[in-house]
Protein backbone atom coordinates (compact mmCIF):
# COMPACT_ATOMS: atom_id res chain seq x y z
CA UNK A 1 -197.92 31.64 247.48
CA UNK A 2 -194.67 29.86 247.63
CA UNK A 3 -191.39 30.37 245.83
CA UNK A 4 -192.22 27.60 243.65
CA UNK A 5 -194.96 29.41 241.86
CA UNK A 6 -193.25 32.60 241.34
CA UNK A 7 -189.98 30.13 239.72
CA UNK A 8 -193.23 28.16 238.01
CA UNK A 9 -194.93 31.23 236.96
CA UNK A 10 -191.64 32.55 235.35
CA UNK A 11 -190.68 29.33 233.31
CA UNK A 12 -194.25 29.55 231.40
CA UNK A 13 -193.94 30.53 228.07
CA UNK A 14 -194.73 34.35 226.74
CA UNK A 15 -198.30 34.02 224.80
CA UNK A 16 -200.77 36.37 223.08
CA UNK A 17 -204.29 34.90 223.77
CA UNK A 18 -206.80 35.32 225.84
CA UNK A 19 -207.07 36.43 229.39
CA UNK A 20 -209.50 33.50 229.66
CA UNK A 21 -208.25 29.65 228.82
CA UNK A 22 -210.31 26.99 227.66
CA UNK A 23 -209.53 23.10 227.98
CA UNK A 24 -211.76 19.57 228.03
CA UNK A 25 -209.39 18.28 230.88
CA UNK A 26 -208.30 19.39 234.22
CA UNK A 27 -204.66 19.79 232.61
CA UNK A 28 -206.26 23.82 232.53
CA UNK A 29 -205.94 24.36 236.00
CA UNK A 30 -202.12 25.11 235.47
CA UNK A 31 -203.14 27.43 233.13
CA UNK A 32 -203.30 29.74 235.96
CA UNK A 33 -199.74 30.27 236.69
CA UNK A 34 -199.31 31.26 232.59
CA UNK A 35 -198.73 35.03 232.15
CA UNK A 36 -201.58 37.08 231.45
CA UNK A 37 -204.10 34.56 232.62
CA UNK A 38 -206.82 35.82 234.65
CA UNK A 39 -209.00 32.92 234.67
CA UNK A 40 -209.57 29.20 233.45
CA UNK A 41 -212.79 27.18 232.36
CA UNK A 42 -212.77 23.55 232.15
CA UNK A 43 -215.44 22.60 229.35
CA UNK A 44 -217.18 19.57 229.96
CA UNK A 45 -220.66 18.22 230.45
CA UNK A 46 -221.98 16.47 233.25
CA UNK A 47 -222.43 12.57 233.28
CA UNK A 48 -225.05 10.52 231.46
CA UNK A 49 -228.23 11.16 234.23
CA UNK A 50 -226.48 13.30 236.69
CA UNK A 51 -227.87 16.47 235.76
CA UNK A 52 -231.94 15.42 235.42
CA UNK A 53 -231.31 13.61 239.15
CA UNK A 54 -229.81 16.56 240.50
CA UNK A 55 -232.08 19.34 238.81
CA UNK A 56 -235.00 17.18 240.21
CA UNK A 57 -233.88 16.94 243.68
CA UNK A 58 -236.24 18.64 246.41
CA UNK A 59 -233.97 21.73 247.55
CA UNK A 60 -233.83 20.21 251.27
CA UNK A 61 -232.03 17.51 250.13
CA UNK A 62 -229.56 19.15 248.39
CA UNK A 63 -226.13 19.07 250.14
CA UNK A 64 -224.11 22.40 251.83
CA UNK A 65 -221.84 23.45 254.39
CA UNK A 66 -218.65 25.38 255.24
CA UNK A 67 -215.03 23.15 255.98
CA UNK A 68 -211.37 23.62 255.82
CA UNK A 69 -209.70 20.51 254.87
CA UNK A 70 -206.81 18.60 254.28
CA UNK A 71 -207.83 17.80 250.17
CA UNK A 72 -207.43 13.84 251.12
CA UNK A 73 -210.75 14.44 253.61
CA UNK A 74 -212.90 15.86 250.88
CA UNK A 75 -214.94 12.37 249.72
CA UNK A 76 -215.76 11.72 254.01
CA UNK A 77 -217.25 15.40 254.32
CA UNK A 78 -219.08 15.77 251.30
CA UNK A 79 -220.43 12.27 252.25
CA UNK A 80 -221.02 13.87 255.66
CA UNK A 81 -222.80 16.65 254.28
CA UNK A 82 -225.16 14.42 251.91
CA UNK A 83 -226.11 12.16 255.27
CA UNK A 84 -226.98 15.42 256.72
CA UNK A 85 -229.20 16.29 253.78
CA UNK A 86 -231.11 13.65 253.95
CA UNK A 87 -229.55 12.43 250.01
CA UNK A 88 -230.26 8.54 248.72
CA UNK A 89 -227.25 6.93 248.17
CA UNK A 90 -227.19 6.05 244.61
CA UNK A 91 -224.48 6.28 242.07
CA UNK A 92 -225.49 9.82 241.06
CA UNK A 93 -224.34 10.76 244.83
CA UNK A 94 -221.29 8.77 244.50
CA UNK A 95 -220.45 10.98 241.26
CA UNK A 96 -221.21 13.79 243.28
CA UNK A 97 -218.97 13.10 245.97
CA UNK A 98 -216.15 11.55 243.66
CA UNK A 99 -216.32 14.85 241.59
CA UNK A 100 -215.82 17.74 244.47
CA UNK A 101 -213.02 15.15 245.65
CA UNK A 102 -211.82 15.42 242.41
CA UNK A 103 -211.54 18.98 241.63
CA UNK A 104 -210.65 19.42 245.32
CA UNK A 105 -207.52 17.26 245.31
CA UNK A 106 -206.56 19.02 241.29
CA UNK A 107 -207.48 22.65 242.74
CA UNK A 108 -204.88 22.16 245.58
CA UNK A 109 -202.08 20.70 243.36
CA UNK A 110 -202.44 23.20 241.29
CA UNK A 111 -202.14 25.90 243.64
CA UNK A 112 -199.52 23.71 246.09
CA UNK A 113 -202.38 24.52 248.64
CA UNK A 114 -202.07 22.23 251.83
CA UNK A 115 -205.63 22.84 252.61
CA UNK A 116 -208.53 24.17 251.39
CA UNK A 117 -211.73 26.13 252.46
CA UNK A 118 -214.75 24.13 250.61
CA UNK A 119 -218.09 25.56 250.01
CA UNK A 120 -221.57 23.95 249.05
CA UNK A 121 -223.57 26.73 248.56
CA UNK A 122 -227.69 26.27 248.15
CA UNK A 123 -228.38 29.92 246.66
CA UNK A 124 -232.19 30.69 245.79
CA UNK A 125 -231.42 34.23 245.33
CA UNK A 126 -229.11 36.30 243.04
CA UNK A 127 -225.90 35.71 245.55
CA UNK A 128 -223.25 37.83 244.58
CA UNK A 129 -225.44 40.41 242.14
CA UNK A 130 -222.30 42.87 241.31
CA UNK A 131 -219.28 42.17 239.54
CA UNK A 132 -216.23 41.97 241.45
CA UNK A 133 -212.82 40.30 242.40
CA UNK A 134 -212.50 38.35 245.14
CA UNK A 135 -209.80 39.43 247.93
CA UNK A 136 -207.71 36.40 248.00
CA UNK A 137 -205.12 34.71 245.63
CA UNK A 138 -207.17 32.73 243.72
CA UNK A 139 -210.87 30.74 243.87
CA UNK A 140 -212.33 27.85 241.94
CA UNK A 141 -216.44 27.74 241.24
CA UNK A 142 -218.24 25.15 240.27
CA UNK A 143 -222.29 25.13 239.54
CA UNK A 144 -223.99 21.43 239.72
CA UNK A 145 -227.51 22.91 239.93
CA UNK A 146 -228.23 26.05 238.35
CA UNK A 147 -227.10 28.89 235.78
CA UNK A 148 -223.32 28.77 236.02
CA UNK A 149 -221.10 31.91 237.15
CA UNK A 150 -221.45 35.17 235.02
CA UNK A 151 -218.08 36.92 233.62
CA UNK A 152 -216.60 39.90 231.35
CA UNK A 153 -213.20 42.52 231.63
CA UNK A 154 -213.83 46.11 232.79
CA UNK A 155 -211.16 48.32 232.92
CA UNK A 156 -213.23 50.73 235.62
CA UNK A 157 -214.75 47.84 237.74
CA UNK A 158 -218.14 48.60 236.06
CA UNK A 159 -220.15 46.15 234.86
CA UNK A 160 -218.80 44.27 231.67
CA UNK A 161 -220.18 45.54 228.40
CA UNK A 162 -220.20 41.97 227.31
CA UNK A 163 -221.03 39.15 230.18
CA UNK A 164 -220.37 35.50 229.56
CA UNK A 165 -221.76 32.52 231.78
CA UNK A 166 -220.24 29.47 232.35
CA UNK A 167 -221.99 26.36 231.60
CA UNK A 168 -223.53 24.44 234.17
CA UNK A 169 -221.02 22.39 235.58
CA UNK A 170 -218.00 23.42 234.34
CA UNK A 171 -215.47 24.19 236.81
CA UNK A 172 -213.87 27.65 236.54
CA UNK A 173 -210.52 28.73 238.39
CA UNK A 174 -209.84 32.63 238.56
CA UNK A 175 -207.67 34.59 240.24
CA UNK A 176 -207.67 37.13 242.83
CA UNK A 177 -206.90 40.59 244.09
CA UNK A 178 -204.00 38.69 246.30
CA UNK A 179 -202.58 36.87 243.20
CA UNK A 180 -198.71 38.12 243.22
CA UNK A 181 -198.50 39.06 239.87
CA UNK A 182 -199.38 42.83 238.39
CA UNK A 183 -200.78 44.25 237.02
CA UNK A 184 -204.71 43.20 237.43
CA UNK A 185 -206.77 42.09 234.10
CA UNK A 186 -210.22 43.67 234.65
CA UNK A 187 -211.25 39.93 234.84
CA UNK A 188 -215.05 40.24 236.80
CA UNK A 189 -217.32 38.16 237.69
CA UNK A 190 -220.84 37.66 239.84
CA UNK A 191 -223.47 35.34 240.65
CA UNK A 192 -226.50 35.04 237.56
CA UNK A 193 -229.45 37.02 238.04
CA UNK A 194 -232.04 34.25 238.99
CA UNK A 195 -234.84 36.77 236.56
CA UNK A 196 -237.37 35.34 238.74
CA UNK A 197 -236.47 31.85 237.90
CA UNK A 198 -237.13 29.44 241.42
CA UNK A 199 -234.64 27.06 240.61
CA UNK A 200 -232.15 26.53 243.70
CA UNK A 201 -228.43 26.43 242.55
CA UNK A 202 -226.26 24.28 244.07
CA UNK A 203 -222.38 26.13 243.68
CA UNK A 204 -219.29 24.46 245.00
CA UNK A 205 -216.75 26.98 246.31
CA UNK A 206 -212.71 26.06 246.85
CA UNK A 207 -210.03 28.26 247.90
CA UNK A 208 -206.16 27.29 248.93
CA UNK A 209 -205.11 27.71 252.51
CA UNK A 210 -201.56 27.42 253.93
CA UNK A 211 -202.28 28.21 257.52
CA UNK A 212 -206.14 26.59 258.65
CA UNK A 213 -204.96 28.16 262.01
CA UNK A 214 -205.37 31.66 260.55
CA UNK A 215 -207.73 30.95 258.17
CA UNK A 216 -210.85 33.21 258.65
C-alpha cells in the first residue's frame, strides 16, 4: 500500500453502517478504503443469455489458469485462456472476456495496484471449506458458474453463526490480514459447500501486486 491510500483512507468520511457495502455499480470498489469496511459486494445480474450459455458449457471447455499482469493485458490472456479451452467464439465469450477485463482494470485502480495476480479457477469440489482471511491486503472474487462465495463476522475465527452467499456473479472485494488498518472486523469467508451438487464453478480470483518480481 502506498501513501496515497493511507492520505485516501483518512479523508473518507466517519460512518455507522455496515462492515459490508452494497452498490449496483463498480463506484463500490472504493468503498474499501472507507473506515470500518471489511468488504464490498457489487449487486448485479449477469447479461441477457450469459448465464444459461455458461451454466451449459461442458466443464472442459470452461476457461482457467494462473497470470500476473499488467491490468491493460487482461482481454489477450483471458482470450488466451478460452483458445486453450477449446471455447466458441461467440458474443457470450466476448462478454466474458470484456467483463474480467473489466473488473480487472477497476480492481487495480481501486487499489493503485500496477499489476495483478488473476485467477480462473474450475472448482468441482468444496475449495476453500473453512472460513478464513486471506494473508494479503486485499482480494476480489468473482463466481460466473456456480454458488457464489459464502460469508459472516466471528469474533473467535469460528464459523459464522449466520453465513451469507453472494449471488452468482456478483463481484465481491474484501480485505485482508495485510490491510494496514486495525483493528480486524471478524469479516470470514469460504468456498460453498457443493452438498453433493456436480455443478463445476467457474471463480475468477484478482489480487494487487506492486513488485511481479517478488510476487509468489
Amino acid at each position: 500500500m502506498t501513501q496515497l491510500h493511507s492520505e485516501r483512507s483518512a479523508a473518507k468520511p466517519q460512518l455507522a453502517q455496515s462492515p459490508i457495502r452494497q452498490c449496483d455499480g463498480p463506484e463500490i470498489f472504493d468503498a474499501i478504503w472507507e473506515t470500518d469496511c471489511a468488504a464490498a459486494v457489487w449487486n448485479r445480474t449477469p447479461a441477457p443469455g450469459f448465464q444459461s450459455w455458461i451454466d451449459g458449457l461442458p466443464a472442459a471447455q470452461l476457461p482457467q489458469g494462473r497470470v500476473i499482469l499488467r491490468p491493460r493485458d487482461t482481454s489477450d490472456a483471458i482470450n488466451e485462456l478460452c483458445s486453450i479451452a477449446n471455447l466458441p467464439r461467440n458474443a457470450q465469450r466476448d462478454f466474458l472476456i470484456n467483463d474480467v477485463a473489466s473488473l480487472t482494470t477497476a480492481f487495480a485502480d481501486a487499489l493503485d495496484a500496477p499489476y495483478v495476480r488473476l485467477r480462473l479457477d474450475v472448482v468441482a469440489d468444496d475449495g476453500c471449506p473453512k472460513f478464513h482471511v486471506d494473508s494479503l491486503t486485499a482480494r476480489l472474487v468473482c463466481t460466473y458458474r456456480g454458488a457464489g462465495t459464502e460469508y459472516g463476522f466471528s469474533s473467535d475465527g469460528s464459523t459464522p453463526e449466520r453465513i451469507l452467499r453472494v449471488p452468482t456473479g456478483a463481484p465481491l472485494i474484501m480485505r485482508g490480514t495485510l490491510w494496514p488498518e486495525a483493528p480486524a472486523s471478524g469479516f470470514l469467508h469460504r468456498s460453498p459447500p457443493m452438498d453433493g451438487a456436480t455443478k463445476t464453478r467457474l471463480l475468477l480470483v484478482l489480487d494487487p501486486i506492486s513488485d511481479p518480481e517478488g510476487a509468489a
